[in-house]
PDB file of N, CA and C in Angstrom:
ATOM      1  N   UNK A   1       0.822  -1.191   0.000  1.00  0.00           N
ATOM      2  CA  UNK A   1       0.000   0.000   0.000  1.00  0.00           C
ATOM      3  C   UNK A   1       0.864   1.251   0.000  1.00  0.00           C
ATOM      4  N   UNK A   2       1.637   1.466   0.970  1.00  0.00           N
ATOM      5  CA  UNK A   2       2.932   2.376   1.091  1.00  0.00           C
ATOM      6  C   UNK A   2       3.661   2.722  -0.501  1.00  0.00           C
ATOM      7  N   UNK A   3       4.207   1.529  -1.181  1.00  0.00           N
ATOM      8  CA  UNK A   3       4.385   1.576  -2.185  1.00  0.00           C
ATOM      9  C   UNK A   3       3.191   2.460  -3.402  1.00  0.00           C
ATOM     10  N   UNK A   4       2.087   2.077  -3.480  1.00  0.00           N
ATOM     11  CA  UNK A   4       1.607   2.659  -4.291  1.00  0.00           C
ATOM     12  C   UNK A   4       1.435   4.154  -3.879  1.00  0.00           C
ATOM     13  N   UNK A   5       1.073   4.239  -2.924  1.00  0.00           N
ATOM     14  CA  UNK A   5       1.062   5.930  -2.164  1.00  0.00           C
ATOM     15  C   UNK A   5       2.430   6.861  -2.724  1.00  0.00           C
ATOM     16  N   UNK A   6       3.087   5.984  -2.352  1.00  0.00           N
ATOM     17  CA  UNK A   6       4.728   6.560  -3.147  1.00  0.00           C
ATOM     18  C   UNK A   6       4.595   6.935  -4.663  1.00  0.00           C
ATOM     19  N   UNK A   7       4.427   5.525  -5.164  1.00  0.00           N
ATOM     20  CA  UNK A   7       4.447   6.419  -6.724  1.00  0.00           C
ATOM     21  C   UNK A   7       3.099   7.070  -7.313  1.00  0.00           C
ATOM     22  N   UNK A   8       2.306   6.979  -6.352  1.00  0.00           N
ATOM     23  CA  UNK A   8       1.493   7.834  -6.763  1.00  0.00           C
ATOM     24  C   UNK A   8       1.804  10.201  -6.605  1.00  0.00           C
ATOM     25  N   UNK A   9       2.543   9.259  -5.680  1.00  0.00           N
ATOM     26  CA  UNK A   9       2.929  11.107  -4.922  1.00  0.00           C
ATOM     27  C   UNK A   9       4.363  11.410  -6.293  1.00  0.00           C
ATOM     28  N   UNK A  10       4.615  10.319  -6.721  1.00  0.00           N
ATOM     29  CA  UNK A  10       6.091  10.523  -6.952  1.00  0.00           C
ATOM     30  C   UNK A  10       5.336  11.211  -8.577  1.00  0.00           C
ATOM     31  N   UNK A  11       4.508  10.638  -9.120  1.00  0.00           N
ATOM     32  CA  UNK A  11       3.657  10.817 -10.465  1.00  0.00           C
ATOM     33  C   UNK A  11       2.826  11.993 -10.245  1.00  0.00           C
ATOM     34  N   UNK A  12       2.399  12.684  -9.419  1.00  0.00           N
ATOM     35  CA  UNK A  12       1.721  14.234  -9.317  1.00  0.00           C
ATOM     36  C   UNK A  12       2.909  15.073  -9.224  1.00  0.00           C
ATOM     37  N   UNK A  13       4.451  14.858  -8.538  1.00  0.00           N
ATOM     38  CA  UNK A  13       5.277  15.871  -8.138  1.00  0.00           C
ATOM     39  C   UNK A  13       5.662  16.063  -9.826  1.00  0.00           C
ATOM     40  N   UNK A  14       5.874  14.472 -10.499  1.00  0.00           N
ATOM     41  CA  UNK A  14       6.721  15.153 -11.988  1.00  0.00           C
ATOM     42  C   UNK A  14       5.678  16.053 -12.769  1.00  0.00           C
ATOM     43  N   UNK A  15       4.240  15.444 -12.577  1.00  0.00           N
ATOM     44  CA  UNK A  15       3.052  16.111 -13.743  1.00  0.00           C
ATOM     45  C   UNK A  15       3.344  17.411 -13.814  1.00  0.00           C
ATOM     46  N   UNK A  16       3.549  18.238 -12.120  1.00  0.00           N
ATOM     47  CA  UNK A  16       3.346  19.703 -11.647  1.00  0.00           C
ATOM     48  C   UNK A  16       4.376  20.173 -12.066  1.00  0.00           C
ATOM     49  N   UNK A  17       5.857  19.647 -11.927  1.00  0.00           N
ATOM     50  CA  UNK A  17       6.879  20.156 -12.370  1.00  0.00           C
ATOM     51  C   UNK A  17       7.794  19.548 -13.764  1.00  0.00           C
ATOM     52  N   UNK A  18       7.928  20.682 -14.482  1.00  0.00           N
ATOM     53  CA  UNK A  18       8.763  20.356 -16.042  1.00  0.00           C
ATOM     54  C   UNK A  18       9.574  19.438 -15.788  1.00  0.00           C
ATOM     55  N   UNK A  19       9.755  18.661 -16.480  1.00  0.00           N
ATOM     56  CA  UNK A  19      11.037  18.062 -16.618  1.00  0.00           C
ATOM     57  C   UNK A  19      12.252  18.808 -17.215  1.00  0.00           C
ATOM     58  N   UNK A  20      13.329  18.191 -17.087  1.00  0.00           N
ATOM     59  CA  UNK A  20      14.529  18.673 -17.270  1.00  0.00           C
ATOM     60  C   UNK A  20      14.974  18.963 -19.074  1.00  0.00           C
ATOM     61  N   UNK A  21      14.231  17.772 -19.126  1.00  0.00           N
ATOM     62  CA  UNK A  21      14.172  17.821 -21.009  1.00  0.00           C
ATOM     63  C   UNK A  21      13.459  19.015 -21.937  1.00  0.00           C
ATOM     64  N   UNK A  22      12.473  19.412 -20.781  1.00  0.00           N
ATOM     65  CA  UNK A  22      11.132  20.709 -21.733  1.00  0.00           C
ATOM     66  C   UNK A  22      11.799  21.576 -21.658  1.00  0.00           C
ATOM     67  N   UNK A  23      12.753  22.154 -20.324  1.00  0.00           N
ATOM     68  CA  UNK A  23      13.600  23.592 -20.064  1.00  0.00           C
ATOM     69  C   UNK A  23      14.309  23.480 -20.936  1.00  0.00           C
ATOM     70  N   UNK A  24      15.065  24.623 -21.512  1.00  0.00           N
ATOM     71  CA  UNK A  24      16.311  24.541 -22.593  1.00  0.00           C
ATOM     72  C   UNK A  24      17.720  24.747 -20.887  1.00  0.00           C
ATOM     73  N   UNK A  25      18.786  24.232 -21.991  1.00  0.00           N
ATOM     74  CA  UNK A  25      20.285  23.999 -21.230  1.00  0.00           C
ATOM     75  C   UNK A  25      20.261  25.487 -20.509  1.00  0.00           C
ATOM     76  N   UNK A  26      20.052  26.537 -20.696  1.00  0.00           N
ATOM     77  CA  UNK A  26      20.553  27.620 -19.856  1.00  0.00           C
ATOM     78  C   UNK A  26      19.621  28.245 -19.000  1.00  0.00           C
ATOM     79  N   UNK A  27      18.167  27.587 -19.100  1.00  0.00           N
ATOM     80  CA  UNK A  27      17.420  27.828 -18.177  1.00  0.00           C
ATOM     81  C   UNK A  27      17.409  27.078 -17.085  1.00  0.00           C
ATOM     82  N   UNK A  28      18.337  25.730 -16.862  1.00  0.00           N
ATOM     83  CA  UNK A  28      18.110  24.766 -15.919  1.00  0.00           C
ATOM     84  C   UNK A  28      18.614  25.563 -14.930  1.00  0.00           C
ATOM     85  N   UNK A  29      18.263  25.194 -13.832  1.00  0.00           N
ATOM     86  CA  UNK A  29      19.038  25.673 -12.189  1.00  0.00           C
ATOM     87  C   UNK A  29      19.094  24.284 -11.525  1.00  0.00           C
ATOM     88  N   UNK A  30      20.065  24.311 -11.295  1.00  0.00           N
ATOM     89  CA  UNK A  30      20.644  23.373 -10.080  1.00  0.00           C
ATOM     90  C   UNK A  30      20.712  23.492  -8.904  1.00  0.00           C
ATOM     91  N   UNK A  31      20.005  22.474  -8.058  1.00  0.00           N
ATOM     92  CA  UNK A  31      19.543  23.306  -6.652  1.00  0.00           C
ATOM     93  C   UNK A  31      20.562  22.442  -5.750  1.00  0.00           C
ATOM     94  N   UNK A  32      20.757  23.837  -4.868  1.00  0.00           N
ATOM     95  CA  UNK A  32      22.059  23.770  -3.597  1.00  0.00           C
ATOM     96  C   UNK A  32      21.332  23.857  -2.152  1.00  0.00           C
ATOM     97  N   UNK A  33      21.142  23.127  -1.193  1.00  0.00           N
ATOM     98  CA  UNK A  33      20.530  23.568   0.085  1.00  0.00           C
ATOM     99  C   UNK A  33      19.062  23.740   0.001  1.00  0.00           C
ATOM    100  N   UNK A  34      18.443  23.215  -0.382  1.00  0.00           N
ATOM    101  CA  UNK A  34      16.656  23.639  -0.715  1.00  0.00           C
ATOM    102  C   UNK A  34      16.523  24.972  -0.904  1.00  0.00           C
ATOM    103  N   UNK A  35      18.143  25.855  -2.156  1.00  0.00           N
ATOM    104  CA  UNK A  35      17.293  27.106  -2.188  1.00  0.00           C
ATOM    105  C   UNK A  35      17.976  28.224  -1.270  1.00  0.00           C
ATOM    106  N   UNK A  36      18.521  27.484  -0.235  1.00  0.00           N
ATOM    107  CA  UNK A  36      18.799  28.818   1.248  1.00  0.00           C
ATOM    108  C   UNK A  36      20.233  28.948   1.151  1.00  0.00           C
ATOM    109  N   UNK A  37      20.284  30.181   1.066  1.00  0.00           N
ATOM    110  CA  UNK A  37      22.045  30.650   1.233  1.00  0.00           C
ATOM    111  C   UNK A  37      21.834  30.428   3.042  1.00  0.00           C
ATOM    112  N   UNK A  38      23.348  29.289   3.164  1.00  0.00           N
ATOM    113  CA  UNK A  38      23.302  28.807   4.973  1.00  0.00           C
ATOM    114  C   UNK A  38      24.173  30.024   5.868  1.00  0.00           C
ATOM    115  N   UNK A  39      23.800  29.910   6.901  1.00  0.00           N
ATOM    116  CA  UNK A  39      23.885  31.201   7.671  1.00  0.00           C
ATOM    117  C   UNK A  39      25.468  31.599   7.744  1.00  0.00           C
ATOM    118  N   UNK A  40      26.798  30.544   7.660  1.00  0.00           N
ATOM    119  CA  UNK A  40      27.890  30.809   7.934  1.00  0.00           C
ATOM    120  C   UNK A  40      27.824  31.598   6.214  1.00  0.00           C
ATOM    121  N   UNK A  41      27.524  30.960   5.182  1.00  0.00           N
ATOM    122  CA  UNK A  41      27.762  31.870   4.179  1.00  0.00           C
ATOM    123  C   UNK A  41      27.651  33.305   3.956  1.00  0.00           C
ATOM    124  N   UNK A  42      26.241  33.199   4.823  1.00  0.00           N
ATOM    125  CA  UNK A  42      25.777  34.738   4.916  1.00  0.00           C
ATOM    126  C   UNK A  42      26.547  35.743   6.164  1.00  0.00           C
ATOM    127  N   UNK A  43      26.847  35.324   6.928  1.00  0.00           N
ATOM    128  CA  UNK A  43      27.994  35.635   7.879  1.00  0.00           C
ATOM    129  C   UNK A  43      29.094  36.244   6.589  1.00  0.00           C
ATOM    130  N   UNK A  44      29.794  35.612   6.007  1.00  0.00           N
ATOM    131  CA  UNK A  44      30.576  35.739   5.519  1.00  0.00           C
ATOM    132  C   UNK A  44      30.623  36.824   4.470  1.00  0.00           C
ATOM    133  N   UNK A  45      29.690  36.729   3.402  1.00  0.00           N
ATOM    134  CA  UNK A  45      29.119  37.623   2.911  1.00  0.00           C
ATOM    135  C   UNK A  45      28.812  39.204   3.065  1.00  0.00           C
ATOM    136  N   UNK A  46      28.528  39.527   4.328  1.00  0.00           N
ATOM    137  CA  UNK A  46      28.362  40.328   5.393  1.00  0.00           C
ATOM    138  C   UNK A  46      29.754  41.081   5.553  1.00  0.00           C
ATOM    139  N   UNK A  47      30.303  40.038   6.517  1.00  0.00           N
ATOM    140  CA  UNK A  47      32.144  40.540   6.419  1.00  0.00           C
ATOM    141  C   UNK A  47      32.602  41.127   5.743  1.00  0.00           C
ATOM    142  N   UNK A  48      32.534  40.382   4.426  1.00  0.00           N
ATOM    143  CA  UNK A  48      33.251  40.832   3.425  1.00  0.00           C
ATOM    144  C   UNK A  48      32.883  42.232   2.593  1.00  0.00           C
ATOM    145  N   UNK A  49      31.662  42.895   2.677  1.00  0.00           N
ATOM    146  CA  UNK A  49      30.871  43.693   2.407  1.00  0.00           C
ATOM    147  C   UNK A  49      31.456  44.981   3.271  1.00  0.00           C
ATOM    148  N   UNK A  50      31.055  44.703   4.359  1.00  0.00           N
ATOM    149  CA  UNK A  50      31.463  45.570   5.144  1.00  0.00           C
ATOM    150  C   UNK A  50      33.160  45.830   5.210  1.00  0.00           C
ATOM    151  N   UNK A  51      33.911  45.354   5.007  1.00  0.00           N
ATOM    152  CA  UNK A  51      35.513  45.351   4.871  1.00  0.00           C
ATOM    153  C   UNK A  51      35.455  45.970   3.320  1.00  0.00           C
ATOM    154  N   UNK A  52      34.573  45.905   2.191  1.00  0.00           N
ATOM    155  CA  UNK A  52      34.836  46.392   1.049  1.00  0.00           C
ATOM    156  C   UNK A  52      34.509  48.084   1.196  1.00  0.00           C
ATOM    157  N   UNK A  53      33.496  48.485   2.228  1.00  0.00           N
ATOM    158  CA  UNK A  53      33.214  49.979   2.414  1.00  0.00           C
ATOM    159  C   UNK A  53      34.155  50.308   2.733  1.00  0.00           C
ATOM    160  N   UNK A  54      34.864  49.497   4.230  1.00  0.00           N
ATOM    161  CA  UNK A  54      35.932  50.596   4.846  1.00  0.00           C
ATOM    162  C   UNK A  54      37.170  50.622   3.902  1.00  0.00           C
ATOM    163  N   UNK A  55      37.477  49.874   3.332  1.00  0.00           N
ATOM    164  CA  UNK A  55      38.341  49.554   2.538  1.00  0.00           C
ATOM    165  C   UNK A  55      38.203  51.027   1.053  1.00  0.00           C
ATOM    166  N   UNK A  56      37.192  50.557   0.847  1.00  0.00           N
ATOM    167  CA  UNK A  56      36.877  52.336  -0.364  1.00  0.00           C
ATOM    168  C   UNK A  56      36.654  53.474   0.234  1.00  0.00           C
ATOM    169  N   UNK A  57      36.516  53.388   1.415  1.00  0.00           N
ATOM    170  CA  UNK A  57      36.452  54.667   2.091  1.00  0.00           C
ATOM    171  C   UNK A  57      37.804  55.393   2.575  1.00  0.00           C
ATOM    172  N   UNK A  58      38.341  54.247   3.006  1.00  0.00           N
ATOM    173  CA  UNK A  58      39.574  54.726   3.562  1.00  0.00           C
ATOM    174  C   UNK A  58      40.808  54.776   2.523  1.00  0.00           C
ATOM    175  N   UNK A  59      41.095  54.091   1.511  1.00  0.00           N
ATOM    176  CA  UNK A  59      42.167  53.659   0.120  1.00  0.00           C
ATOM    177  C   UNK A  59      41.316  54.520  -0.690  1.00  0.00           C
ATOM    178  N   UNK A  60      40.302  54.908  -1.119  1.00  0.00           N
ATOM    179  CA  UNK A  60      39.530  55.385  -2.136  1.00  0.00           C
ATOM    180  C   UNK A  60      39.215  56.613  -2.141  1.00  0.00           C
ATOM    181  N   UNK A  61      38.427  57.194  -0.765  1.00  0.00           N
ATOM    182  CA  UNK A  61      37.363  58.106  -0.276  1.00  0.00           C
ATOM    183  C   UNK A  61      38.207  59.383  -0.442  1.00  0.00           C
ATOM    184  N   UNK A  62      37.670  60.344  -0.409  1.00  0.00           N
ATOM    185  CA  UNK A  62      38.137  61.657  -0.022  1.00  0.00           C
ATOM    186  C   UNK A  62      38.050  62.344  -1.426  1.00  0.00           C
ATOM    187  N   UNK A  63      39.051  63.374  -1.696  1.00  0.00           N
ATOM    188  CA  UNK A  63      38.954  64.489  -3.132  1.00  0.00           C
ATOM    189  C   UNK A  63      39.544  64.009  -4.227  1.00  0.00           C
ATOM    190  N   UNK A  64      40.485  63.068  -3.749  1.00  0.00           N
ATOM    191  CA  UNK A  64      41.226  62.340  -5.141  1.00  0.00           C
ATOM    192  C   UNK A  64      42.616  62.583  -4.405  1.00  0.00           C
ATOM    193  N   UNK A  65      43.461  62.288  -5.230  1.00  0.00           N
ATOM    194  CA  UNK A  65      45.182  62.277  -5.361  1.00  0.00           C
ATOM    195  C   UNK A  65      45.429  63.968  -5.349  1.00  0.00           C
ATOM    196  N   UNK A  66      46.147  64.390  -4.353  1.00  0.00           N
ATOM    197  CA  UNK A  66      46.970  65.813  -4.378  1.00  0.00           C
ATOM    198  C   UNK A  66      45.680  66.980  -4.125  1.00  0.00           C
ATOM    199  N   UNK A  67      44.515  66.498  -3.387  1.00  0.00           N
ATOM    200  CA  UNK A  67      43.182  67.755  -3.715  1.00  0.00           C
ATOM    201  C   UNK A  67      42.945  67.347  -2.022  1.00  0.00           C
ATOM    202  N   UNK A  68      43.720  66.521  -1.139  1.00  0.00           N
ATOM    203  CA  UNK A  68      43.114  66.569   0.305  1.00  0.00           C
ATOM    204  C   UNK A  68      43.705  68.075   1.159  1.00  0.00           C
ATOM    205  N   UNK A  69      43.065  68.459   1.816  1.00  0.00           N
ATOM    206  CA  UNK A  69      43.266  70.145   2.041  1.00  0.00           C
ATOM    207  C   UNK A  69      42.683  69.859   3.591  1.00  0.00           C
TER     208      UNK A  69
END
């Protein structure tokens, strides 16, 4: 019984969703994590963001070369 319940669920999930064959090659997505960027990534992400402001602010920021007064 279990069994048929299975491919019965397994035969509505493909109906609802395309197959891989109908999408063309550059529309496919390949799924990583159900989807969720994981929290150390986003940590990281973050970091690095914030180190790119101070970083242009401080090496970058101001009037230009020979115009700080």
């Amino acid at each position: 019984m279990s069994e048929e319940t299975n491919t019965a669920e397994k035969t509505k999930a493909e109906e609802q969703s395309p197959s891989k064959e109908s999408i063309p090659y550059h529309e496919q997505v390949e799924e990583y994590g159900g989807g969720h960027i994981q929290d150390w990534l986003l940590v990281v992400y973050c970091v690095l963001f914030v180190w790119a402001l101070y970083y242009g602010y401080t090496y970058w920021g101001g009037l230009g070369p020979g115009l700080d007064y």
